[in-house]
N, C-alpha and C. Protein backbone atom coordinates (compact mmCIF):
# COMPACT_ATOMS: atom_id res chain seq x y z
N UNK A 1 -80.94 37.20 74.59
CA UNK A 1 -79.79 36.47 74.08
C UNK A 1 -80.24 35.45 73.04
N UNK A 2 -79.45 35.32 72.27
CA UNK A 2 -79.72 34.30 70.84
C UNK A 2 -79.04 33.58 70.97
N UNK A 3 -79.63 32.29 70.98
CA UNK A 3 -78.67 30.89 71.43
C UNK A 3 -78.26 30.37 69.87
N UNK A 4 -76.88 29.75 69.78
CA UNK A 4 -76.93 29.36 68.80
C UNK A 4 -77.16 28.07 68.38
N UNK A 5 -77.54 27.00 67.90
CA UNK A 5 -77.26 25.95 67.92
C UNK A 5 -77.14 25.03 66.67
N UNK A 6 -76.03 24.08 66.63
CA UNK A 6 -75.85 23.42 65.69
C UNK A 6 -77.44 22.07 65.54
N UNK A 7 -77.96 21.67 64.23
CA UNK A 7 -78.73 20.97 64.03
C UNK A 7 -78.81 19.79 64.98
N UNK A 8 -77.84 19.03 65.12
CA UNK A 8 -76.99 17.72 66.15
C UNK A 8 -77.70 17.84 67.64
N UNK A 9 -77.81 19.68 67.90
CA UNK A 9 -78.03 19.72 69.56
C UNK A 9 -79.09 20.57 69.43
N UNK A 10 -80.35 20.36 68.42
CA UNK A 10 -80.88 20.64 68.83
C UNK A 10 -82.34 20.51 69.96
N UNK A 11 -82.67 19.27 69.85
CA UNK A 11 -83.37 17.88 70.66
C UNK A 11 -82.72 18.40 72.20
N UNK A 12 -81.31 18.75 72.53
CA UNK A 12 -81.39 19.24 73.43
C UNK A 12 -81.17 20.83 73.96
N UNK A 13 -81.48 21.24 73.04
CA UNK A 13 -82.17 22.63 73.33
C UNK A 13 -83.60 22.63 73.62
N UNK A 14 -84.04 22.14 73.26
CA UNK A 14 -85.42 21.46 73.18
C UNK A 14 -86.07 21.31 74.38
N UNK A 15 -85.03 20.85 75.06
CA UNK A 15 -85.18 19.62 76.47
C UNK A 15 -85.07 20.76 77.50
N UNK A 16 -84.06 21.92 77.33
CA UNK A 16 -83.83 22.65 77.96
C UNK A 16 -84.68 24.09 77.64
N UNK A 17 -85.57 23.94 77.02
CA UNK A 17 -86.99 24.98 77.16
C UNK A 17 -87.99 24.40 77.07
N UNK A 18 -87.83 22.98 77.65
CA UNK A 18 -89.11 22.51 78.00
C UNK A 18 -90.29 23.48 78.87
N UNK A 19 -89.59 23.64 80.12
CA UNK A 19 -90.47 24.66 80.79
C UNK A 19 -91.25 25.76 80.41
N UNK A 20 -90.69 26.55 79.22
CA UNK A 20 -91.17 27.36 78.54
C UNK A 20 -92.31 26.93 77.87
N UNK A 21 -92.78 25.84 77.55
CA UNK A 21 -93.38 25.14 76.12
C UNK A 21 -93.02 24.54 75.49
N UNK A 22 -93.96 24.06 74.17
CA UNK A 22 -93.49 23.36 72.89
C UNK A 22 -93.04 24.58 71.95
N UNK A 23 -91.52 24.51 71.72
CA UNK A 23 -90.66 24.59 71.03
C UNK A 23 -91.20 25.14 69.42
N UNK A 24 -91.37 26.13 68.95
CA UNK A 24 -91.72 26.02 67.38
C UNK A 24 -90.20 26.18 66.97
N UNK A 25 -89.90 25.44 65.68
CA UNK A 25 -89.17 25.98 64.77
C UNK A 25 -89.62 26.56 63.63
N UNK A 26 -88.72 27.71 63.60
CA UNK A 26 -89.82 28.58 62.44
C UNK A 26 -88.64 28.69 61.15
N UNK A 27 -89.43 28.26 60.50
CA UNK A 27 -88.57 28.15 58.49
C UNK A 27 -88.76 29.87 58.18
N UNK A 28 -88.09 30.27 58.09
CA UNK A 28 -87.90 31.35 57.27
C UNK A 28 -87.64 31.50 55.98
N UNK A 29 -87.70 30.04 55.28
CA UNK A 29 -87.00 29.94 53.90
C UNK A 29 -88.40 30.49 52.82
N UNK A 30 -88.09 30.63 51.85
CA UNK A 30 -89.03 30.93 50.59
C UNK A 30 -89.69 29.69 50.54
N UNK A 31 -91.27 29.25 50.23
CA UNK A 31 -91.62 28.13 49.89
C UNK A 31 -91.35 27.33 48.98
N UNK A 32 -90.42 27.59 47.79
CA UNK A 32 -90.28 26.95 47.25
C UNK A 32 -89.01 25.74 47.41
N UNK A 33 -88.23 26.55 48.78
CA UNK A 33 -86.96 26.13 49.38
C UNK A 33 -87.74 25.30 50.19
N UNK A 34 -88.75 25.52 50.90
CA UNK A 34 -89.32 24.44 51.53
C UNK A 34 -89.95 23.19 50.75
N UNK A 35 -90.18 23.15 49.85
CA UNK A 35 -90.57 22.29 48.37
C UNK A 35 -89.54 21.56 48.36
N UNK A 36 -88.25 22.36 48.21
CA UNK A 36 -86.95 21.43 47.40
C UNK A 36 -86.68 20.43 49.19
N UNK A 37 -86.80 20.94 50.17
CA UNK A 37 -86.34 20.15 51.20
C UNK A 37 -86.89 21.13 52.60
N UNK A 38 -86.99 20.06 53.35
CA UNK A 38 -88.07 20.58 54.33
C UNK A 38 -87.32 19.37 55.86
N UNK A 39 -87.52 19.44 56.96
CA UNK A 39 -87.51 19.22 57.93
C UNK A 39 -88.76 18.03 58.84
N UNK A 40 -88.76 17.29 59.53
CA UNK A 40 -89.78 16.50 60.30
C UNK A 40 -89.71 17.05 61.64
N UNK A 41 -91.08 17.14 61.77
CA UNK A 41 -91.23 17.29 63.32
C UNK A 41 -90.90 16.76 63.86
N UNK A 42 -90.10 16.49 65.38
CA UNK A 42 -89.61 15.51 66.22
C UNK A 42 -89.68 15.89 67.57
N UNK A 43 -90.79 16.26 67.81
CA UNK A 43 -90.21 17.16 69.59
C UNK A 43 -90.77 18.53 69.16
N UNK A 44 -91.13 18.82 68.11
CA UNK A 44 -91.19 20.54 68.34
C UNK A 44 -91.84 20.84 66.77
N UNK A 45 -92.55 21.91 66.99
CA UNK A 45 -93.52 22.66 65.96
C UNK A 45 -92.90 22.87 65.01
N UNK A 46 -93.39 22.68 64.03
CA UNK A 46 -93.18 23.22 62.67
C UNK A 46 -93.77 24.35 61.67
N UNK A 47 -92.95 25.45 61.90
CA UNK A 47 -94.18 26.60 61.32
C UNK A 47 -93.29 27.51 60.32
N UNK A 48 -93.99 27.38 59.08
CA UNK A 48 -92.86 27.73 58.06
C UNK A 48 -93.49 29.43 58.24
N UNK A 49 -92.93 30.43 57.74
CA UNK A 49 -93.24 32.04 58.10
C UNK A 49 -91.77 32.55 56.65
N UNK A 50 -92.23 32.93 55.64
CA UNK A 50 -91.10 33.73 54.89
C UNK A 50 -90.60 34.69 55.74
N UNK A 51 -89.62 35.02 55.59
CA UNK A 51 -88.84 36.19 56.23
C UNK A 51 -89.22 37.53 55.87
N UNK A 52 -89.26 37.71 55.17
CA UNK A 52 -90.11 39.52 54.92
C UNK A 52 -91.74 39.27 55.29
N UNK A 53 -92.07 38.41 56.07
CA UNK A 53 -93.72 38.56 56.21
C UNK A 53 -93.38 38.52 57.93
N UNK A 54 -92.81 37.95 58.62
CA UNK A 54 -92.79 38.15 59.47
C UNK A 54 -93.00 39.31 60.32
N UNK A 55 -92.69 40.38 60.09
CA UNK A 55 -92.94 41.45 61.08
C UNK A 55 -94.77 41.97 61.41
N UNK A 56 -95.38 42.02 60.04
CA UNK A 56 -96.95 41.76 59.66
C UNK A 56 -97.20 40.17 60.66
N UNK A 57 -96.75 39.68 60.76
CA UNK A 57 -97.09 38.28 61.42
C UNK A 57 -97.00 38.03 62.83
N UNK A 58 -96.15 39.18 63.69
CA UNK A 58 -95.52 38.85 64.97
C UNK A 58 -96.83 38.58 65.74
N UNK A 59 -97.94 39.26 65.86
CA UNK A 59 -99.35 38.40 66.69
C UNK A 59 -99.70 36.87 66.85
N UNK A 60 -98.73 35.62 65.51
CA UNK A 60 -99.17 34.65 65.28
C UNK A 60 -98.02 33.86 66.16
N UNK A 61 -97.28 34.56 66.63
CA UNK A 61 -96.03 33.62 67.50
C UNK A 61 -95.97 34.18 68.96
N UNK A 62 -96.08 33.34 69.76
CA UNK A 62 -95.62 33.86 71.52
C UNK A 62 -94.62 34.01 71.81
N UNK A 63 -94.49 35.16 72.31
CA UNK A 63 -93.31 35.90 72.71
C UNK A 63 -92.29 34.80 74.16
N UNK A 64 -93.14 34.20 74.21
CA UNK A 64 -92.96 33.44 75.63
C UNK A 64 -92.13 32.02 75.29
N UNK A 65 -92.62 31.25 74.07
CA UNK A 65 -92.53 29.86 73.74
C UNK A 65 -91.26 29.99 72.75
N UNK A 66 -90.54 28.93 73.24
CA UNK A 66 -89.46 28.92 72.53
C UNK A 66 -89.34 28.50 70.94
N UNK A 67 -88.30 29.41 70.48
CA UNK A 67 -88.64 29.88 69.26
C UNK A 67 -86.82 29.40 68.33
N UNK A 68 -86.66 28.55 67.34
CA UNK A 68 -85.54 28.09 66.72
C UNK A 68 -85.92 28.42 65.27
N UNK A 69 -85.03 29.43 64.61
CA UNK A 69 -85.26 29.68 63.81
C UNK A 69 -84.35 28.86 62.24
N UNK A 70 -84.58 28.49 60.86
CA UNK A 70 -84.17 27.57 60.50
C UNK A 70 -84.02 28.42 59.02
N UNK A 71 -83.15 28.35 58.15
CA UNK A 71 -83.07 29.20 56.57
C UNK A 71 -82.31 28.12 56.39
N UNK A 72 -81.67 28.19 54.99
CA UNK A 72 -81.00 27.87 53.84
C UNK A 72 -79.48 27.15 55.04
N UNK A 73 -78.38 28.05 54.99
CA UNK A 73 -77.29 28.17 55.85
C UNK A 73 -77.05 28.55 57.12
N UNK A 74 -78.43 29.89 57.46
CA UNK A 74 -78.21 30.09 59.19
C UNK A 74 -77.89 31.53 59.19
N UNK A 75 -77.81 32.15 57.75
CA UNK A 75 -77.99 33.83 58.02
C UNK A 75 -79.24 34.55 58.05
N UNK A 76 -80.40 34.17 57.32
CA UNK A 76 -81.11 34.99 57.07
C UNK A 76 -82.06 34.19 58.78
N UNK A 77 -81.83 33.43 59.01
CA UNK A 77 -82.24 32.72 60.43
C UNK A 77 -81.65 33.15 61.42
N UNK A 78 -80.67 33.72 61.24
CA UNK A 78 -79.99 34.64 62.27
C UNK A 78 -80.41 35.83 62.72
N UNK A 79 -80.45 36.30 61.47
CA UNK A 79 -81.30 38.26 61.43
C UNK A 79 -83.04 38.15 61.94
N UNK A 80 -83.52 37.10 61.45
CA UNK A 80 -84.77 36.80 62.08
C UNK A 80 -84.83 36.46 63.71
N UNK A 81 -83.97 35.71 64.29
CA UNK A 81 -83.90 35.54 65.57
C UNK A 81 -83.66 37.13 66.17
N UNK A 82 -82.66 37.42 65.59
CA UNK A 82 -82.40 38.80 66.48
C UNK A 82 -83.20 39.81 66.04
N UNK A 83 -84.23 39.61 65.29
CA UNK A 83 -85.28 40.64 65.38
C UNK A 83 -86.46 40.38 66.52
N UNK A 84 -86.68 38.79 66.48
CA UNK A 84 -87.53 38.46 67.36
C UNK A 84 -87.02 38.75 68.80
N UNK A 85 -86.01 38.67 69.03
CA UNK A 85 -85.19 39.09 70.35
C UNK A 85 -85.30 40.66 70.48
N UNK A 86 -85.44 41.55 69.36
CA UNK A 86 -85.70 42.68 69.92
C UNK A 86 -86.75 43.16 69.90
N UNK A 87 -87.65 42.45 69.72
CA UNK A 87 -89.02 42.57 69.76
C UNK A 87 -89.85 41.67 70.90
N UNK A 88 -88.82 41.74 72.24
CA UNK A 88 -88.99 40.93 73.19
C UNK A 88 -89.68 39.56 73.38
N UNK A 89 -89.03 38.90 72.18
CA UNK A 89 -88.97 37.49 72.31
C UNK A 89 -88.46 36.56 73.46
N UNK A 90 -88.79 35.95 74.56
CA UNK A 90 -87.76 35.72 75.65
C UNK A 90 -86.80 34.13 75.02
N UNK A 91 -87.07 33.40 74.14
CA UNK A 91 -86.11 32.24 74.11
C UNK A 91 -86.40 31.72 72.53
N UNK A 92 -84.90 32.53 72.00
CA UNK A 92 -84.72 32.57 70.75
C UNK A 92 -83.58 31.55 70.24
N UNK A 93 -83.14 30.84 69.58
CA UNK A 93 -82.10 30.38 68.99
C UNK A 93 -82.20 30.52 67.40
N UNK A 94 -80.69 30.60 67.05
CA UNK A 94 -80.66 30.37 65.49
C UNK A 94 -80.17 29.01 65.81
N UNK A 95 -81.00 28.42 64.12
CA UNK A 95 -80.08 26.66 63.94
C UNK A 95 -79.04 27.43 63.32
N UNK A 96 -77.72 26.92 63.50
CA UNK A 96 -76.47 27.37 63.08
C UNK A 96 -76.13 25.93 61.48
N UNK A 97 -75.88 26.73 60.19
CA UNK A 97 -75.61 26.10 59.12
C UNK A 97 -77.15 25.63 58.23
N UNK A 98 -78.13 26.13 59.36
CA UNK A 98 -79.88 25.72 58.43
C UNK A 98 -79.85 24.25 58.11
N UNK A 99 -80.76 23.98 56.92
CA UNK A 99 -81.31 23.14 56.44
C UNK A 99 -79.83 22.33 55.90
N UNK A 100 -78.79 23.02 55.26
CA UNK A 100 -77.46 22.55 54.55
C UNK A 100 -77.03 21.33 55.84
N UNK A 101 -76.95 22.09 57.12
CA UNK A 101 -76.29 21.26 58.06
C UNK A 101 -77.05 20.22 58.49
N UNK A 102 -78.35 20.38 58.54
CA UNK A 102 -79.43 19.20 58.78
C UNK A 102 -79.28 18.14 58.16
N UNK A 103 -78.95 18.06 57.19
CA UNK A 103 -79.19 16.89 56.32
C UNK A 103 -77.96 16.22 56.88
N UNK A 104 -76.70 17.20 56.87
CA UNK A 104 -75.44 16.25 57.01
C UNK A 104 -75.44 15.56 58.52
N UNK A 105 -75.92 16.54 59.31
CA UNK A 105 -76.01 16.08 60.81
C UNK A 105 -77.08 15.03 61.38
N UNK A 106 -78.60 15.94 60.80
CA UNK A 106 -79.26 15.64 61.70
C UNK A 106 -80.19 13.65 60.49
N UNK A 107 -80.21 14.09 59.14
CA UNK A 107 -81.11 13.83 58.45
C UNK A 107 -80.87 13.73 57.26
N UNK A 108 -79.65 12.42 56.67
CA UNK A 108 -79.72 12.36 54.99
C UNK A 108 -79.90 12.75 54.40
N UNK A 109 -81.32 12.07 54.37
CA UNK A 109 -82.51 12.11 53.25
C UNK A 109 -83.06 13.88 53.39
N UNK A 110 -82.39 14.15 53.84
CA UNK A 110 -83.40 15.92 53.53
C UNK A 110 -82.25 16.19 52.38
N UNK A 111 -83.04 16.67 51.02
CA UNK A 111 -81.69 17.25 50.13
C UNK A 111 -81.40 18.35 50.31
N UNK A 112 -79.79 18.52 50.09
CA UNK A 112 -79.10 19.85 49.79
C UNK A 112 -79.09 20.61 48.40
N UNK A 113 -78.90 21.83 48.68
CA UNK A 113 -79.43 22.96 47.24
C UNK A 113 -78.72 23.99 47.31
């Protein structure tokens, strides 16, 4: 199952896969989207991964540790979660609205693009 979650809740999604581990959120954005605006660690990993490299990459993430995935708006972070979910990921979420909603919710100062 792919949890969804808005930027606002995610600290407690967080809280609630504690047991699992530390939490990565994984950027799926292009690096240069990570350039224009990027995210702070707060509670949980930060591991940027482009989206077409990922599948070549799945050895570098645990299938076990909870996993929040983060893009632009929350689509191409979507299709990435539910690949990791079918590639028996056990605790997946998309951030719902990405980096756009972060700023308004979670974080100002992160710019929008």
């Amino acid at each position: 199952m792919i949890d969804q979650v808005q930027p606002a809740q995610l600290q407690d999604w967080i809280a609630s896969q504690a047991p699992n581990g530390t939490t990565v959120v994984l950027d799926v954005r292009e690096p240069w989207e990570v350039q224009t605006a990027s995210v702070q660690p707060q509670g949980f990993e930060l591991v940027a991964m482009v989206m077409h490299t990922i599948p070549a990459r799945l050895q570098d993430l645990n299938r076990d540790q909870p996993i929040a995935c983060l893009c632009h708006h929350g689509a191409r972070s979507m299709q990435v979660a539910a690949f990791l979910a079918q590639q028996g990921f056990s605790h997946v979420a998309n951030i719902t609205g990405g980096i756009h909603a972060w700023s308004s919710q979670v974080d100002a100062s992160v710019p929008t693009y």
